[in-house]
Protein backbone atom coordinates (compact mmCIF):
# COMPACT_ATOMS: atom_id res chain seq x y z
CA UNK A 1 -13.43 -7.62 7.01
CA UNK A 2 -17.38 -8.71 5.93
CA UNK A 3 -19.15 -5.19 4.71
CA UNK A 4 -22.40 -5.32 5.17
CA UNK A 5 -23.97 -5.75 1.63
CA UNK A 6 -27.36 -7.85 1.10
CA UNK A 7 -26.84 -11.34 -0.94
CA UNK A 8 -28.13 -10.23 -4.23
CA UNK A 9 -26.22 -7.16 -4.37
CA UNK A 10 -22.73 -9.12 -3.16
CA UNK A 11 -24.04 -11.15 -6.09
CA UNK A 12 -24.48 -8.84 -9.06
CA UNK A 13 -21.28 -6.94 -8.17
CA UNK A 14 -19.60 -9.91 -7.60
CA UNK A 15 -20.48 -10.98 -10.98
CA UNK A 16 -20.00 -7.46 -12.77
CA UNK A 17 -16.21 -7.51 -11.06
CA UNK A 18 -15.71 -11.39 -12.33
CA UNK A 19 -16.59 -10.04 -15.69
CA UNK A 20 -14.44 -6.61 -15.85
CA UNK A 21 -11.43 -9.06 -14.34
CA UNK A 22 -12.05 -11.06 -17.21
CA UNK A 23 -12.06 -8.64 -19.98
CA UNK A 24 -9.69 -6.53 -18.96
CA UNK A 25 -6.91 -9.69 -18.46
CA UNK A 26 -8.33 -12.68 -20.80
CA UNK A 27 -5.54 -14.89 -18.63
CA UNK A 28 -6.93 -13.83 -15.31
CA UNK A 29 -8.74 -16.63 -13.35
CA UNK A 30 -10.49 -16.96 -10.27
CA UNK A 31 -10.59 -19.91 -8.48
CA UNK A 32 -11.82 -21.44 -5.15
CA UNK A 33 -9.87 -22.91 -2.24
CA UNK A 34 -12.14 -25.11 -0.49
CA UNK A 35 -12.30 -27.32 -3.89
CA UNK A 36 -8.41 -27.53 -3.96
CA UNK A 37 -6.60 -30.48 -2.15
CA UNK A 38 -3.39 -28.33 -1.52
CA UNK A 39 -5.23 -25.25 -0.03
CA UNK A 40 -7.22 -27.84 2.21
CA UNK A 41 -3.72 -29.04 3.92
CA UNK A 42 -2.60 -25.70 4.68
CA UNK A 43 -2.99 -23.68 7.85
CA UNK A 44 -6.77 -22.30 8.42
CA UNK A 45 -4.82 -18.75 8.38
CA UNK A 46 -4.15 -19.46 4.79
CA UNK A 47 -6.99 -21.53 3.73
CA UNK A 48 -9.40 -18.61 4.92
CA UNK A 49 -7.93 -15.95 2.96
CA UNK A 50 -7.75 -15.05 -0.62
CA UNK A 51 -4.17 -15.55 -2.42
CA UNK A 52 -3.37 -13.97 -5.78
CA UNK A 53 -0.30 -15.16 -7.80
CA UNK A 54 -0.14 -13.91 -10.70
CA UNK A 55 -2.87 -13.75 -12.94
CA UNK A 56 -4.72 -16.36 -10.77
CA UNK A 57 -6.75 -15.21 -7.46
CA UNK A 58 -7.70 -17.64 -4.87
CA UNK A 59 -10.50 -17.06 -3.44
CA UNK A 60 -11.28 -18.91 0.52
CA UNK A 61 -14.81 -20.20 -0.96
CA UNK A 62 -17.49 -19.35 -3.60
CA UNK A 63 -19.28 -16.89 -1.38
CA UNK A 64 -19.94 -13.89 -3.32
CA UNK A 65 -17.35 -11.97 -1.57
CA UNK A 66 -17.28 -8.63 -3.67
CA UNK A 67 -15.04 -6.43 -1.14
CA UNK A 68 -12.65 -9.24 -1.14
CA UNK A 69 -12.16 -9.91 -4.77
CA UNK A 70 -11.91 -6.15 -5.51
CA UNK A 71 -9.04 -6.22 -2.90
CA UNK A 72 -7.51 -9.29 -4.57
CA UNK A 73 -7.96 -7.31 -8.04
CA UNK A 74 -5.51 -4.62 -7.22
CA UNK A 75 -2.89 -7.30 -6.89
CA UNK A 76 -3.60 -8.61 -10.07
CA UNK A 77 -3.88 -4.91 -11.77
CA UNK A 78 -0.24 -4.82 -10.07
CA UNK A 79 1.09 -7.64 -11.54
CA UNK A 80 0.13 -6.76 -15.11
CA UNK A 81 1.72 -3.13 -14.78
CA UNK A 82 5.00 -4.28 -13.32
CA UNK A 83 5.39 -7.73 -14.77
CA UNK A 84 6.57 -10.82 -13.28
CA UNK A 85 10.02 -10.06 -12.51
CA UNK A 86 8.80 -6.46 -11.42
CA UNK A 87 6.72 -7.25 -9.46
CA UNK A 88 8.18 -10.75 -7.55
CA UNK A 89 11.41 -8.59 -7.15
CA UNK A 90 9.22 -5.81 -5.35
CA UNK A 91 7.16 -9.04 -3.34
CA UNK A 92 9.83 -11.13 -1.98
CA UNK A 93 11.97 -9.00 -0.61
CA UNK A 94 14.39 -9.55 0.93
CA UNK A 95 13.81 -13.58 0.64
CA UNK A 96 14.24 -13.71 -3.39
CA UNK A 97 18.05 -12.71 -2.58
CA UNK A 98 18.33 -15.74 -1.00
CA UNK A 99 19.28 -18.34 -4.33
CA UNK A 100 21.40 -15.56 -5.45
CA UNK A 101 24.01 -16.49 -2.17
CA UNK A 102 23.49 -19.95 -1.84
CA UNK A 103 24.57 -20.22 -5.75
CA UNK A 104 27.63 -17.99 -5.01
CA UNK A 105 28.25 -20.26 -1.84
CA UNK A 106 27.87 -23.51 -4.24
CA UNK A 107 30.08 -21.57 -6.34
CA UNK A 108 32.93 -20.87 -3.88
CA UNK A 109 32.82 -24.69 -3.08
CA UNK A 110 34.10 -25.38 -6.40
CA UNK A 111 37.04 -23.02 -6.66
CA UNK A 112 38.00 -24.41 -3.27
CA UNK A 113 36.86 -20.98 -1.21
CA UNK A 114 35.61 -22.07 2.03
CA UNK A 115 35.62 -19.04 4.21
CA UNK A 116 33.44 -17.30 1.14
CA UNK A 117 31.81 -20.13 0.77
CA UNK A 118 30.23 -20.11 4.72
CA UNK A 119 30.08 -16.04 4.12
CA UNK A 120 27.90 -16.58 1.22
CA UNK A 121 25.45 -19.29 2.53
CA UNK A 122 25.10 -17.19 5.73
CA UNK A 123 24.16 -14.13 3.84
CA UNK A 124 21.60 -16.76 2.08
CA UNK A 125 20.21 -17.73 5.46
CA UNK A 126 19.97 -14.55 6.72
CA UNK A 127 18.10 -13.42 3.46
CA UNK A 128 15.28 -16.11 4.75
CA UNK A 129 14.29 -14.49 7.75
CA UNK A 130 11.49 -12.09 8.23
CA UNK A 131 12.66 -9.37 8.20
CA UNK A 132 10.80 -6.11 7.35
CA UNK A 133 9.89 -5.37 3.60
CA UNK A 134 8.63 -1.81 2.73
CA UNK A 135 8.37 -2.77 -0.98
CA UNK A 136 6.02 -6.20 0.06
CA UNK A 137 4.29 -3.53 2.66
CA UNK A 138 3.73 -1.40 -0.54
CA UNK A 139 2.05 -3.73 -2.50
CA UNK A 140 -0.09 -5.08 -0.03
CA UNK A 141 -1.31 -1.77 1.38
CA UNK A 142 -2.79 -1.32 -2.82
CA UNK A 143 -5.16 -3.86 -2.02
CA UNK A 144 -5.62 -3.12 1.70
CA UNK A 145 -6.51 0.69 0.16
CA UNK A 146 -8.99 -0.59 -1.92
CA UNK A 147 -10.31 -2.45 1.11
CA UNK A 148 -10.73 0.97 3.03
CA UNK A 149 -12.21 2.68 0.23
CA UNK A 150 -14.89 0.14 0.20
CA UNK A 151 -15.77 0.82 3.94
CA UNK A 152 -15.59 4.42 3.24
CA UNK A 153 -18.32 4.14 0.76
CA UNK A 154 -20.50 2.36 2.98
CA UNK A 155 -19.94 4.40 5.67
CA UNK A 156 -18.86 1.75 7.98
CA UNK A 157 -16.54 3.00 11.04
CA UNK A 158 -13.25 4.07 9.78
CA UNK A 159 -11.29 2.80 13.60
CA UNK A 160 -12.50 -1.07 12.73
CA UNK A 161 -11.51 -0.76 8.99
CA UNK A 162 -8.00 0.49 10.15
CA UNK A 163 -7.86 -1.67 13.35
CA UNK A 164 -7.94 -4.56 11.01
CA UNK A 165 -5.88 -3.68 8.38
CA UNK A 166 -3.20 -3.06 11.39
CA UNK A 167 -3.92 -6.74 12.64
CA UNK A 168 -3.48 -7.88 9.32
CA UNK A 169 -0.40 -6.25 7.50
CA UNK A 170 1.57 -6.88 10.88
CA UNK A 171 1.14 -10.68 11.00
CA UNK A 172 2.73 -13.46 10.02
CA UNK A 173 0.29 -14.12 7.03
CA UNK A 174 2.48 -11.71 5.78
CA UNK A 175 5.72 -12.87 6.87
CA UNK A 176 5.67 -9.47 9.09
CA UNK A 177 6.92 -7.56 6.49
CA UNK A 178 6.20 -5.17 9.21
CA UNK A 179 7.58 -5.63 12.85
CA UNK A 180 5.53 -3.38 14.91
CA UNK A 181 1.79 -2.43 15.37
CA UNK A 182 2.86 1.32 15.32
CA UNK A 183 4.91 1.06 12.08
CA UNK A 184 1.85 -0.54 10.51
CA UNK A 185 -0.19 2.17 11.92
CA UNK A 186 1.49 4.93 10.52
CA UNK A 187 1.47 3.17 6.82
CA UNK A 188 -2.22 2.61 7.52
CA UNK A 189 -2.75 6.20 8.55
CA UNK A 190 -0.78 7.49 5.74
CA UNK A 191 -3.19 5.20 3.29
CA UNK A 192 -6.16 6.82 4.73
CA UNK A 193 -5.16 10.23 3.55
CA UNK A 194 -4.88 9.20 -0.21
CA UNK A 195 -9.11 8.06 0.19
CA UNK A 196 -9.65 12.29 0.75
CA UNK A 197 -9.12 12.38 -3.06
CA UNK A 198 -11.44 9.56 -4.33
CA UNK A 199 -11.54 10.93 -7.66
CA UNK A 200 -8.15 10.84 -8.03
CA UNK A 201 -8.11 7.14 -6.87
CA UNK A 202 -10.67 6.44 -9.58
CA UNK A 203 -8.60 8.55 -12.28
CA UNK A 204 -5.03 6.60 -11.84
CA UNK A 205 -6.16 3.41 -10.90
CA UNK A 206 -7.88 0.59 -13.18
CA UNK A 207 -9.01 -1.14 -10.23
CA UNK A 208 -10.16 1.84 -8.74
CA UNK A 209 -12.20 3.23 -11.52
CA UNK A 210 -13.50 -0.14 -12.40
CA UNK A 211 -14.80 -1.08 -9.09
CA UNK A 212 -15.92 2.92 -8.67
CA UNK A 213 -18.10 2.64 -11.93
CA UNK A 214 -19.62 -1.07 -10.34
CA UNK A 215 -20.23 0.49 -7.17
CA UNK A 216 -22.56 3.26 -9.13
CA UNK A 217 -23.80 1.30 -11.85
CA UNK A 218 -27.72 0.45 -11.06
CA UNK A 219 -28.34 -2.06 -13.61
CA UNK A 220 -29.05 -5.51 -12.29
């Protein structure tokens, strides 16, 4: 999604945003893809879109991109609230389960269990798949929210913002954590209702408030 903003002001609230990150999480960094060997080998799905792990967000190129980096900010808010085991244990579902088998199938090898052995390293494969996560589907919809609040602000039309956050949370960037356009729909709709009560928004989230005061701050 590109909201239509003029250079300078992508600019200036890029840079206010930057600095806010920055303050408010010293170990937060931002850095660029398209000067990174790894993230230049990777599909052009991936290399085009920002990544946050942890305290570090990835950014596709330095372009300024305010409405993305708020989006990206959420994630990192996230991660600080929850923790690292928090939040990877809410991310990876059902995936992260996988080790926990494949240990109890290594396991089973060595007190000579074969049957739970195979039980246990299927469970482990099966644990791989993509399958649906509501608690990955969760997380990403924070950022995908602040992405719609954006577009609310600047009045752009509300069926494109959701249209693409449909396209989005139901693909396999995500590793469809969601199976079906219409379940995606319904968690995007459901989104939507929580922008009715901006204020609130502003009140109980960091990234919220501090991309909220940005948006209204005139000083260049």
């Amino acid at each position: 999604m590109n909201i239509g903003l003029s250079e300078s002001v992508r600019r200036i609230r890029y840079a206010k945003l930057r600095d806010r990150i920055a303050r408010r999480y010293p170990d937060a960094k931002i850095k660029y893809k398209e000067n990174h060997g790894f993230w230049q080998k990777t599909p052009a799905s991936l290399r085009d879109c920002a990544t946050t792990i942890g305290n570090t967000i990835w950014m596709p190129r330095r372009d300024y991109d305010f409405e993305t980096l708020a989006h990206e900010y959420q994630h990192v808010v996230d991660y600080n609230e929850m923790g690292i085991f928090g939040f990877m244990m809410m991310y990876l579902q059902p995936q992260i389960l996988a080790p926990f088998w494949f240990i109890l199938g290594i396991m089973a090898i060595c007190f000579q269990l074969p049957i739970f052995c195979i039980l246990a390293l299927a469970v482990g494969i099966i644990c791989l798949l993509p399958w649906p996560s509501k608690s990955r589907a969760y997380l990403e919809m924070r950022g995908y929210l602040m992405s719609m609040y954006l577009g609310s602000e600047y009045d752009e039309d509300v069926a494109e913002i959701e249209n693409f956050v449909v396209d989005s949370i139901s693909s396999w960037l995500y590793y469809k954590m969601i199976w079906t356009r219409k379940a995606a729909r319904e968690l995007v709709h459901k989104a939507a209702l929580e922008l009715d009560d901006k204020e609130g928004l502003s009140n109980t989230s960091v990234a919220f408030r501090d991309v909220h005061e940005i948006l209204i701050d005139t000083t260049p």
